[in-house]
PDB file of N, CA and C in Angstrom:
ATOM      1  N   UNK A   1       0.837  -1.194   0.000  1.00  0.00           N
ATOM      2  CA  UNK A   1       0.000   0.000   0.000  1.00  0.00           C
ATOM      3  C   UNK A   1       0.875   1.248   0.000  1.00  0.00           C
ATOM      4  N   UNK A   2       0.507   2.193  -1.265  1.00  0.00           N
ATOM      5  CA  UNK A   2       1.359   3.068  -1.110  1.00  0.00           C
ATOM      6  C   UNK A   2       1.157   4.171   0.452  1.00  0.00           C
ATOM      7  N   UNK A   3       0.290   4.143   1.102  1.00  0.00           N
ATOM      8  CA  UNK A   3       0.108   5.504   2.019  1.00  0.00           C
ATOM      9  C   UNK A   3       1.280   4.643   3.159  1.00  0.00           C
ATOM     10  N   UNK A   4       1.461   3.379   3.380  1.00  0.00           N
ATOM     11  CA  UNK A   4       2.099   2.523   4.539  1.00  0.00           C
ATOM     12  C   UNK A   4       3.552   3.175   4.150  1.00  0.00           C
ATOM     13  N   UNK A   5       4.076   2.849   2.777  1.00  0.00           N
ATOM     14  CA  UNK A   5       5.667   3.126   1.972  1.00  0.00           C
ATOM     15  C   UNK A   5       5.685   4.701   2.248  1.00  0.00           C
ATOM     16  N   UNK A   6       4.924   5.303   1.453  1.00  0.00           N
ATOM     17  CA  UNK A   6       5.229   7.214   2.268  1.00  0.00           C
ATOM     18  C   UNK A   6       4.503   7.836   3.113  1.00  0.00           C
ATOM     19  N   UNK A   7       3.931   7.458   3.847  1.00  0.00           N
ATOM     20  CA  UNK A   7       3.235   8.652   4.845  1.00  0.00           C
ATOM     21  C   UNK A   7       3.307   7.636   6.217  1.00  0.00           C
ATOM     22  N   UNK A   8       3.186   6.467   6.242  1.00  0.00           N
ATOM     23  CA  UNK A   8       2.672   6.346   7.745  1.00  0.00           C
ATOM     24  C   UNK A   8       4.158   6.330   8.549  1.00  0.00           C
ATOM     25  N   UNK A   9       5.284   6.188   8.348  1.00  0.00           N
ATOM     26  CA  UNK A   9       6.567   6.779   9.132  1.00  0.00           C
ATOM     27  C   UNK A   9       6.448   8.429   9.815  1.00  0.00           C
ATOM     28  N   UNK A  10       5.837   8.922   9.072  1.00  0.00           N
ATOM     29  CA  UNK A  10       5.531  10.506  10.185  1.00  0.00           C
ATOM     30  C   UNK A  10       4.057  10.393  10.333  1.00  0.00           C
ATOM     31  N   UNK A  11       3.028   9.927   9.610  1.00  0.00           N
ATOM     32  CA  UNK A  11       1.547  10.082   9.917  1.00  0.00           C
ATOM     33  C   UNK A  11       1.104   9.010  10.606  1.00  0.00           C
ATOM     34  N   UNK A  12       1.523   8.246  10.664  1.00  0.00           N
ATOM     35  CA  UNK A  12       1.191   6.880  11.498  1.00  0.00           C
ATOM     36  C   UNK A  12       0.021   6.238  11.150  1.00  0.00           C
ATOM     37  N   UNK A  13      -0.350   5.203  10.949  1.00  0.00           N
ATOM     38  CA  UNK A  13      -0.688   3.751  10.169  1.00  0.00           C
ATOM     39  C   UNK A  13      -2.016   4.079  10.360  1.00  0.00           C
ATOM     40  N   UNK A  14      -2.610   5.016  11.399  1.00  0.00           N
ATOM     41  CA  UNK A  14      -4.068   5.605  12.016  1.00  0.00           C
ATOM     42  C   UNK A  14      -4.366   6.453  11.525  1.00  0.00           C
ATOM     43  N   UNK A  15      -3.093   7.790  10.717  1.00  0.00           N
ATOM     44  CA  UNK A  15      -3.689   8.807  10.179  1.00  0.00           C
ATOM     45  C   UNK A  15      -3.470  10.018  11.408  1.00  0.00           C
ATOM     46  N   UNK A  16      -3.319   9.424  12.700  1.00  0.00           N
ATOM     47  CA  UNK A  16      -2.785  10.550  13.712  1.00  0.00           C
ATOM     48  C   UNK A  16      -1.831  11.587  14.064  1.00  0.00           C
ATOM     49  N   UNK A  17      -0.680  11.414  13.195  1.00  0.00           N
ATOM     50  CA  UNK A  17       0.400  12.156  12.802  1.00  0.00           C
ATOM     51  C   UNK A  17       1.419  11.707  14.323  1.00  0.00           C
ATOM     52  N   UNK A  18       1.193  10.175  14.590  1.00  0.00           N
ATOM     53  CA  UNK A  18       2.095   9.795  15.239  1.00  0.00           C
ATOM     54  C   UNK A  18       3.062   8.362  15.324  1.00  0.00           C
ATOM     55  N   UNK A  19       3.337   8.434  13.730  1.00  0.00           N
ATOM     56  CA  UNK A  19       4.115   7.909  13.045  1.00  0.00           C
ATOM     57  C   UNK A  19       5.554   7.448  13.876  1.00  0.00           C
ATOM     58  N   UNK A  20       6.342   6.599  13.619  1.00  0.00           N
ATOM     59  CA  UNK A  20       7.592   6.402  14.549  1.00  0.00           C
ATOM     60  C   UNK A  20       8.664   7.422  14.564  1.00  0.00           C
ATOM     61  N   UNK A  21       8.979   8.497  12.932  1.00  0.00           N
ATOM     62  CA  UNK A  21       9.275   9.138  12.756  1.00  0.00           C
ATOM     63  C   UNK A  21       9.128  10.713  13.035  1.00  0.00           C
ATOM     64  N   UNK A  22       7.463  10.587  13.727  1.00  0.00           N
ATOM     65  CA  UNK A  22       6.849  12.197  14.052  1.00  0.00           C
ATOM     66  C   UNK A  22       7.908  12.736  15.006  1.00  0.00           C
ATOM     67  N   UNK A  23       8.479  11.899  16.333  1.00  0.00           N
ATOM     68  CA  UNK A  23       9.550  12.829  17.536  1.00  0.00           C
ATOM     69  C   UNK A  23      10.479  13.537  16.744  1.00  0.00           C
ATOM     70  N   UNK A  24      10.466  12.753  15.430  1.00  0.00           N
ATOM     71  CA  UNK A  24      11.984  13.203  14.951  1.00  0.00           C
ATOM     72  C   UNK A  24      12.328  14.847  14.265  1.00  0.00           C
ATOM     73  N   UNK A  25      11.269  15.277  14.104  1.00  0.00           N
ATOM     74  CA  UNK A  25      10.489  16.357  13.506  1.00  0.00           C
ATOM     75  C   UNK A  25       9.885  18.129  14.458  1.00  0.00           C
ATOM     76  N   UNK A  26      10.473  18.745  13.394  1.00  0.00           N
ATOM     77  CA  UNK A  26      10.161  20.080  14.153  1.00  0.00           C
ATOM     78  C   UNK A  26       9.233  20.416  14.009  1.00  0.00           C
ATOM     79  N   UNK A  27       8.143  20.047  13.143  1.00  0.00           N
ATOM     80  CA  UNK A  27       6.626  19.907  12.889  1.00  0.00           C
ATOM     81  C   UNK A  27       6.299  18.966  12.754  1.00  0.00           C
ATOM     82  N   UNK A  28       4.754  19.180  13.807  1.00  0.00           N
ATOM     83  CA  UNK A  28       4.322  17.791  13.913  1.00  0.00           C
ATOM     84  C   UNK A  28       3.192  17.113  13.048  1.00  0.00           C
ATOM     85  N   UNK A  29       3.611  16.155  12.464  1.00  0.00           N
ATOM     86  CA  UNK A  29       2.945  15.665  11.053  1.00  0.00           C
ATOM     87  C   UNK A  29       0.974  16.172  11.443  1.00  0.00           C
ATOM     88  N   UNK A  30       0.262  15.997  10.250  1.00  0.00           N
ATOM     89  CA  UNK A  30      -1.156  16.412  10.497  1.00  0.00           C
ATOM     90  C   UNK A  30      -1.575  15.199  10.869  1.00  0.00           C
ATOM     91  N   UNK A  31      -2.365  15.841  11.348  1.00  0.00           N
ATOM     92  CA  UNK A  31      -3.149  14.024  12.155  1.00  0.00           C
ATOM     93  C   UNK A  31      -4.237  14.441  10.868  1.00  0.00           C
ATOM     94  N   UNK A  32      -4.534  12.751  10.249  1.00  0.00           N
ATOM     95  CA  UNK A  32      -5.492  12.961   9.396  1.00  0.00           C
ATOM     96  C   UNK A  32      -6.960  12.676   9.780  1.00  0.00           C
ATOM     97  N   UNK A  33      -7.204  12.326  10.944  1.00  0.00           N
ATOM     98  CA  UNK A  33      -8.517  11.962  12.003  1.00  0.00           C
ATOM     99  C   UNK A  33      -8.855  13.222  12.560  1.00  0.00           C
ATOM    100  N   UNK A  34      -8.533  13.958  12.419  1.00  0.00           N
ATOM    101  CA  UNK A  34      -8.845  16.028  12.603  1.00  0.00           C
ATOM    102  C   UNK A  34      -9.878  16.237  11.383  1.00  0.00           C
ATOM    103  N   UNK A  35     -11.132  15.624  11.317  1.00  0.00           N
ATOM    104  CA  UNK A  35     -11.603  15.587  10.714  1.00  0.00           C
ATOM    105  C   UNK A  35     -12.170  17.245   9.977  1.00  0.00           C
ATOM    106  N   UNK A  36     -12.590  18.338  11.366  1.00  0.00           N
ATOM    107  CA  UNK A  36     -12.969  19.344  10.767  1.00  0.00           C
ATOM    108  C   UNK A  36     -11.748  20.336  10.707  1.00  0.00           C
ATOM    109  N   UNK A  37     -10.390  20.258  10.333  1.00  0.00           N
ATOM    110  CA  UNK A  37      -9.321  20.810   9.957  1.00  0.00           C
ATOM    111  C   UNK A  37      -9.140  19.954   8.713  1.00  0.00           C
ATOM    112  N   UNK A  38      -9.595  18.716   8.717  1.00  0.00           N
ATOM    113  CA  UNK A  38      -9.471  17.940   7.082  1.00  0.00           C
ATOM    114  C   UNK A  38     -10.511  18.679   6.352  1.00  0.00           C
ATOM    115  N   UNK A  39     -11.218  18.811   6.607  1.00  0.00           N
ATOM    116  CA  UNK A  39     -12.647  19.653   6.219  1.00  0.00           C
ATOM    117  C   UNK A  39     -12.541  21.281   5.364  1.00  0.00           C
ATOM    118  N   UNK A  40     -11.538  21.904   5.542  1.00  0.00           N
ATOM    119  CA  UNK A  40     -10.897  22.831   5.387  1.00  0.00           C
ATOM    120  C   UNK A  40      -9.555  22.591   4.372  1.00  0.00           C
ATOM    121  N   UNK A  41      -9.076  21.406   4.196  1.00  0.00           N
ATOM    122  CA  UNK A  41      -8.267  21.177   3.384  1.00  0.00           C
ATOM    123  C   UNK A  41      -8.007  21.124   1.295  1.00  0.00           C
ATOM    124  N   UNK A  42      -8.495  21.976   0.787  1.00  0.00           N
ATOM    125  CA  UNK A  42      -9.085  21.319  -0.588  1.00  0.00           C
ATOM    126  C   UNK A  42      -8.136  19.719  -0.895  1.00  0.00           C
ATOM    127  N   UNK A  43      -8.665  19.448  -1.889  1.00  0.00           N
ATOM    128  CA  UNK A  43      -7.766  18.032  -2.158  1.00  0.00           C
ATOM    129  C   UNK A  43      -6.624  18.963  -3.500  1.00  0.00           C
ATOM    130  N   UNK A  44      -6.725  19.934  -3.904  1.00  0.00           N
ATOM    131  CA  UNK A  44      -5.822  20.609  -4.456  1.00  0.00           C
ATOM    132  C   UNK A  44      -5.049  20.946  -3.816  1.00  0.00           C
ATOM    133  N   UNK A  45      -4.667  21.271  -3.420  1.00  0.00           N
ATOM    134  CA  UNK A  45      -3.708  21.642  -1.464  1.00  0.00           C
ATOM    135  C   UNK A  45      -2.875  20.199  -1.775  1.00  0.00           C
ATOM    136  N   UNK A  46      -4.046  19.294  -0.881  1.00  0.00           N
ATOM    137  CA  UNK A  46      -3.159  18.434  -0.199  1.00  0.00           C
ATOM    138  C   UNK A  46      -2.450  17.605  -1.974  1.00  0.00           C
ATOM    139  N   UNK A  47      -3.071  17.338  -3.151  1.00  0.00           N
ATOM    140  CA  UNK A  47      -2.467  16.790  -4.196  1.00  0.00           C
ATOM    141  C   UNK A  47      -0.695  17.600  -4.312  1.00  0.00           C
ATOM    142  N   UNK A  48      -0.852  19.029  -4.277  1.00  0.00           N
ATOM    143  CA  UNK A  48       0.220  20.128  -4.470  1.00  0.00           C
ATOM    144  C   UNK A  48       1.006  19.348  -3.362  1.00  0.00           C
ATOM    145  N   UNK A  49       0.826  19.285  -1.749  1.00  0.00           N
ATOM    146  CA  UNK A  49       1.679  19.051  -1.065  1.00  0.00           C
ATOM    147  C   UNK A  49       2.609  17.457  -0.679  1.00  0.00           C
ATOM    148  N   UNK A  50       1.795  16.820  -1.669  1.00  0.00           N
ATOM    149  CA  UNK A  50       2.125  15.018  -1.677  1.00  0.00           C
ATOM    150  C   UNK A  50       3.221  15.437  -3.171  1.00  0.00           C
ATOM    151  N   UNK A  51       2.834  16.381  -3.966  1.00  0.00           N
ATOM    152  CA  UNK A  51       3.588  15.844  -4.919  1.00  0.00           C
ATOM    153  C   UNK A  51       4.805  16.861  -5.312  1.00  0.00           C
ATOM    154  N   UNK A  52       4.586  18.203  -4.707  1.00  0.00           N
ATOM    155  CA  UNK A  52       5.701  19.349  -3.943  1.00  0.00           C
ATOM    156  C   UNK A  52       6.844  19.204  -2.888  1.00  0.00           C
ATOM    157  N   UNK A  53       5.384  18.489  -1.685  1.00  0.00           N
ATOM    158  CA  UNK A  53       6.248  18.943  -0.499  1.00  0.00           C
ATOM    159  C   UNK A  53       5.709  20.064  -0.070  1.00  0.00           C
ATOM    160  N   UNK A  54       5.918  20.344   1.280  1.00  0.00           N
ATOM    161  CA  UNK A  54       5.156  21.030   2.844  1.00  0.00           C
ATOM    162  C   UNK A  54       5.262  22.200   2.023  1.00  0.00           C
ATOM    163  N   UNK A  55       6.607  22.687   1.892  1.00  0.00           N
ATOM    164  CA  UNK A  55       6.820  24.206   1.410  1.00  0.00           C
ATOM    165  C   UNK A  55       5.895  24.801   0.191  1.00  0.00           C
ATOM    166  N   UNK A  56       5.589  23.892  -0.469  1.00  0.00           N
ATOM    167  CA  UNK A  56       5.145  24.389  -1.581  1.00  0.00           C
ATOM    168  C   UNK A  56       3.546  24.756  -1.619  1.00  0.00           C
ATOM    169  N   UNK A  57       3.052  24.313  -0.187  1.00  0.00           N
ATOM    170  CA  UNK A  57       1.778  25.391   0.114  1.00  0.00           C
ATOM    171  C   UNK A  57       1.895  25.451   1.384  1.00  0.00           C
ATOM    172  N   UNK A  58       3.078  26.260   1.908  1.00  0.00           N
ATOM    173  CA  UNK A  58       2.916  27.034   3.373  1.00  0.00           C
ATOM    174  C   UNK A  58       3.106  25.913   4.542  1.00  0.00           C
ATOM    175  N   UNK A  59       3.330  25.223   4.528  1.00  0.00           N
ATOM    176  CA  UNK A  59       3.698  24.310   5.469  1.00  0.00           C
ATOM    177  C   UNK A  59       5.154  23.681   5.691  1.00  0.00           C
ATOM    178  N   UNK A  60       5.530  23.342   6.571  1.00  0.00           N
ATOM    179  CA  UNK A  60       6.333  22.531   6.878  1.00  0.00           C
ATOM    180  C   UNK A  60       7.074  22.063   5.481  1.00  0.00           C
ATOM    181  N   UNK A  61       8.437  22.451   5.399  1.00  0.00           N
ATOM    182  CA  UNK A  61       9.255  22.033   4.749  1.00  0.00           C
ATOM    183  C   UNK A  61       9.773  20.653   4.966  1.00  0.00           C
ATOM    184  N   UNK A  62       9.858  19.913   5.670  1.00  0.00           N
ATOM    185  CA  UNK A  62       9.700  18.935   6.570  1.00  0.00           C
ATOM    186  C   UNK A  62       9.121  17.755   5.847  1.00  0.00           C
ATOM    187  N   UNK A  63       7.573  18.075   5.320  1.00  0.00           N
ATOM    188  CA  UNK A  63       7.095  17.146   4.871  1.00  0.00           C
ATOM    189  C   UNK A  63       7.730  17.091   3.157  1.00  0.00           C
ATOM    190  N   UNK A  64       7.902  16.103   2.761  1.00  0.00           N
ATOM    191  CA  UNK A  64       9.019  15.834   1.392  1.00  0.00           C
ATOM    192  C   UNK A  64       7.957  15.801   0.410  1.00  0.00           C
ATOM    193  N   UNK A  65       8.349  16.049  -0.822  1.00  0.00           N
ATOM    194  CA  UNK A  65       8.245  15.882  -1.809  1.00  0.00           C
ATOM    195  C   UNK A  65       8.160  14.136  -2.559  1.00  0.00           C
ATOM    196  N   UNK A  66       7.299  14.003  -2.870  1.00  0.00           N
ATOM    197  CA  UNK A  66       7.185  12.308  -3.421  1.00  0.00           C
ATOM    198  C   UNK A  66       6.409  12.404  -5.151  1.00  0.00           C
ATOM    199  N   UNK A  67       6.748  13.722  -5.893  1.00  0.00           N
ATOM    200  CA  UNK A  67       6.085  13.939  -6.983  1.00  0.00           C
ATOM    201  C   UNK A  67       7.200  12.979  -8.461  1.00  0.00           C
ATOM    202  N   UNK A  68       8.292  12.636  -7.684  1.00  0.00           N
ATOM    203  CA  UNK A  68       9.187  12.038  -8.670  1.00  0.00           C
ATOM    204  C   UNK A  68       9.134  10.318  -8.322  1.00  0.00           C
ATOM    205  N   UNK A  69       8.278  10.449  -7.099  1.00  0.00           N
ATOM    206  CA  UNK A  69       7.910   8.612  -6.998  1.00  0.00           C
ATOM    207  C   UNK A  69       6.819   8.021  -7.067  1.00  0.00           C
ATOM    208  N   UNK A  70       5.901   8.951  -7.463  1.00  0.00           N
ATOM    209  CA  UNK A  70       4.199   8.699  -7.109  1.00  0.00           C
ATOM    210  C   UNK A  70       3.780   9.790  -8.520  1.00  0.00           C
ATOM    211  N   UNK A  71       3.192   8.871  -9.400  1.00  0.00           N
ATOM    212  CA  UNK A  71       2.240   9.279 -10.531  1.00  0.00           C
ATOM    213  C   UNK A  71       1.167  10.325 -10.133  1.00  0.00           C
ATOM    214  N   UNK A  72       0.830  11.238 -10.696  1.00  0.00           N
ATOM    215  CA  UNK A  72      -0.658  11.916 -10.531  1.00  0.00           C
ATOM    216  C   UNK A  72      -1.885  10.802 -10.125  1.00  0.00           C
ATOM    217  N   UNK A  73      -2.457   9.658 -10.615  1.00  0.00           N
ATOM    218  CA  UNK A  73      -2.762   8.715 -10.158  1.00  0.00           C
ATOM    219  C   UNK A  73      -2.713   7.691  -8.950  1.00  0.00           C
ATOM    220  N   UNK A  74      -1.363   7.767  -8.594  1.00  0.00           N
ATOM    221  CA  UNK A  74      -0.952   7.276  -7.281  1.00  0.00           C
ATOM    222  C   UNK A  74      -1.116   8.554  -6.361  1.00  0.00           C
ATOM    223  N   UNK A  75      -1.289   9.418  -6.451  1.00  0.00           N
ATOM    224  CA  UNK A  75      -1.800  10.846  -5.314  1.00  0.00           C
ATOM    225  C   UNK A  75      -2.862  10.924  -5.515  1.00  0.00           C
ATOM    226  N   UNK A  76      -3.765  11.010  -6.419  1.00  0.00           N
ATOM    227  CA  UNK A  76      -4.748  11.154  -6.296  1.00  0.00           C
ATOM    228  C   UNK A  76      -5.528   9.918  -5.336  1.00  0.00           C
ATOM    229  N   UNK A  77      -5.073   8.822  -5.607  1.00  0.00           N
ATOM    230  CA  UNK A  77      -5.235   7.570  -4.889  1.00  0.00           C
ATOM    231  C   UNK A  77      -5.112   7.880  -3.569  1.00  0.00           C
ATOM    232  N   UNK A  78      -3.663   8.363  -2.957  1.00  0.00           N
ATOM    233  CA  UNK A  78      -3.547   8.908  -1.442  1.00  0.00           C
ATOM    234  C   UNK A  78      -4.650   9.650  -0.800  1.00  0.00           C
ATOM    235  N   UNK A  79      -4.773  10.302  -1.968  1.00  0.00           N
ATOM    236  CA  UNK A  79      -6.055  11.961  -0.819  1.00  0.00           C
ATOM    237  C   UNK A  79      -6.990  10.345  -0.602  1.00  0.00           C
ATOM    238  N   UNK A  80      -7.353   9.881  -1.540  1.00  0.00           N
ATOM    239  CA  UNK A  80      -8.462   9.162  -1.112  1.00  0.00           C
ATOM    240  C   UNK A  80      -8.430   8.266  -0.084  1.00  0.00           C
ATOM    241  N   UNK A  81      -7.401   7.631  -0.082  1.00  0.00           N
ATOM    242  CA  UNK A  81      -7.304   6.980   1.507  1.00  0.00           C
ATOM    243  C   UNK A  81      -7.380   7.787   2.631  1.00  0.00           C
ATOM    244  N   UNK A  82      -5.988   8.984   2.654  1.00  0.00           N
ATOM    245  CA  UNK A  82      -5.936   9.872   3.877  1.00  0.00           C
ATOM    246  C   UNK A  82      -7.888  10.679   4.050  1.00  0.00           C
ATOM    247  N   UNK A  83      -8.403  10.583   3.210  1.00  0.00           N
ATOM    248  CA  UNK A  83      -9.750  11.197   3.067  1.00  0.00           C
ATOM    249  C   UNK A  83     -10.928  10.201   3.634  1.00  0.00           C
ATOM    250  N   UNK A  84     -10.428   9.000   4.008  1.00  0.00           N
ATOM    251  CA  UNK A  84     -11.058   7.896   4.524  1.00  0.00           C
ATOM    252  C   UNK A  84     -11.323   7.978   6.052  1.00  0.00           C
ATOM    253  N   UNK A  85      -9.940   8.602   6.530  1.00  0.00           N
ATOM    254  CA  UNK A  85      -9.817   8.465   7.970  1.00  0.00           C
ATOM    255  C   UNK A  85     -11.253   9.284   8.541  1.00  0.00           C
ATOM    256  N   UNK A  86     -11.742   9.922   7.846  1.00  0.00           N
ATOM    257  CA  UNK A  86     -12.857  11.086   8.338  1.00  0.00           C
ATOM    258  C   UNK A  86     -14.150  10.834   7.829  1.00  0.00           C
ATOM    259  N   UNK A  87     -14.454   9.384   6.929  1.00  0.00           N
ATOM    260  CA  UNK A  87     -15.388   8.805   6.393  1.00  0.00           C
ATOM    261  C   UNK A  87     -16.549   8.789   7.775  1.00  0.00           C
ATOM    262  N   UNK A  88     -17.506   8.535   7.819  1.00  0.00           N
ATOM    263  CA  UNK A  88     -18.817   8.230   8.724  1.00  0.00           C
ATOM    264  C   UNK A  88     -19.221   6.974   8.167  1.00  0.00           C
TER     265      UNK A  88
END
């Protein structure tokens, strides 16, 4: 699963942003179970910041860039999982 290979080391396997990697960090990853701060997120945002990186919309430089390992297709795929955690 791609979200396990890049995100759950700082976002953690729950989506909580307490990944094994989050201590390691001067910002602390987004918890994706913040449902009404996900709520506020466009999926244009978060597509820009999976395939940029933090900096490239105002956030955390921190969070990397994965636009040279992950297809437009494979991100678009991500929002939809990380977009799960807040499903009903």
């Amino acid at each position: 699963m791609t979200y396990k290979i890049y995100c759950s080391r700082c976002h953690g396997d729950e989506g909580h942003g307490d990944g094994p990697d989050a201590a390691t960090l001067t910002a602390h990853p987004r918890n994706f179970t913040d449902c009404a701060a996900m709520a506020k997120i466009p999926n244009d945002t978060l597509f820009k910041a999976i395939k940029d990186g933090g900096a490239a919309v105002g956030i955390s430089g921190e969070m990397p860039s994965w636009g040279t390992g992950l297809s437009g297709e494979d991100i678009k795929g991500m929002i939809k999982y990380v977009r799960h955690f807040c499903q009903k």
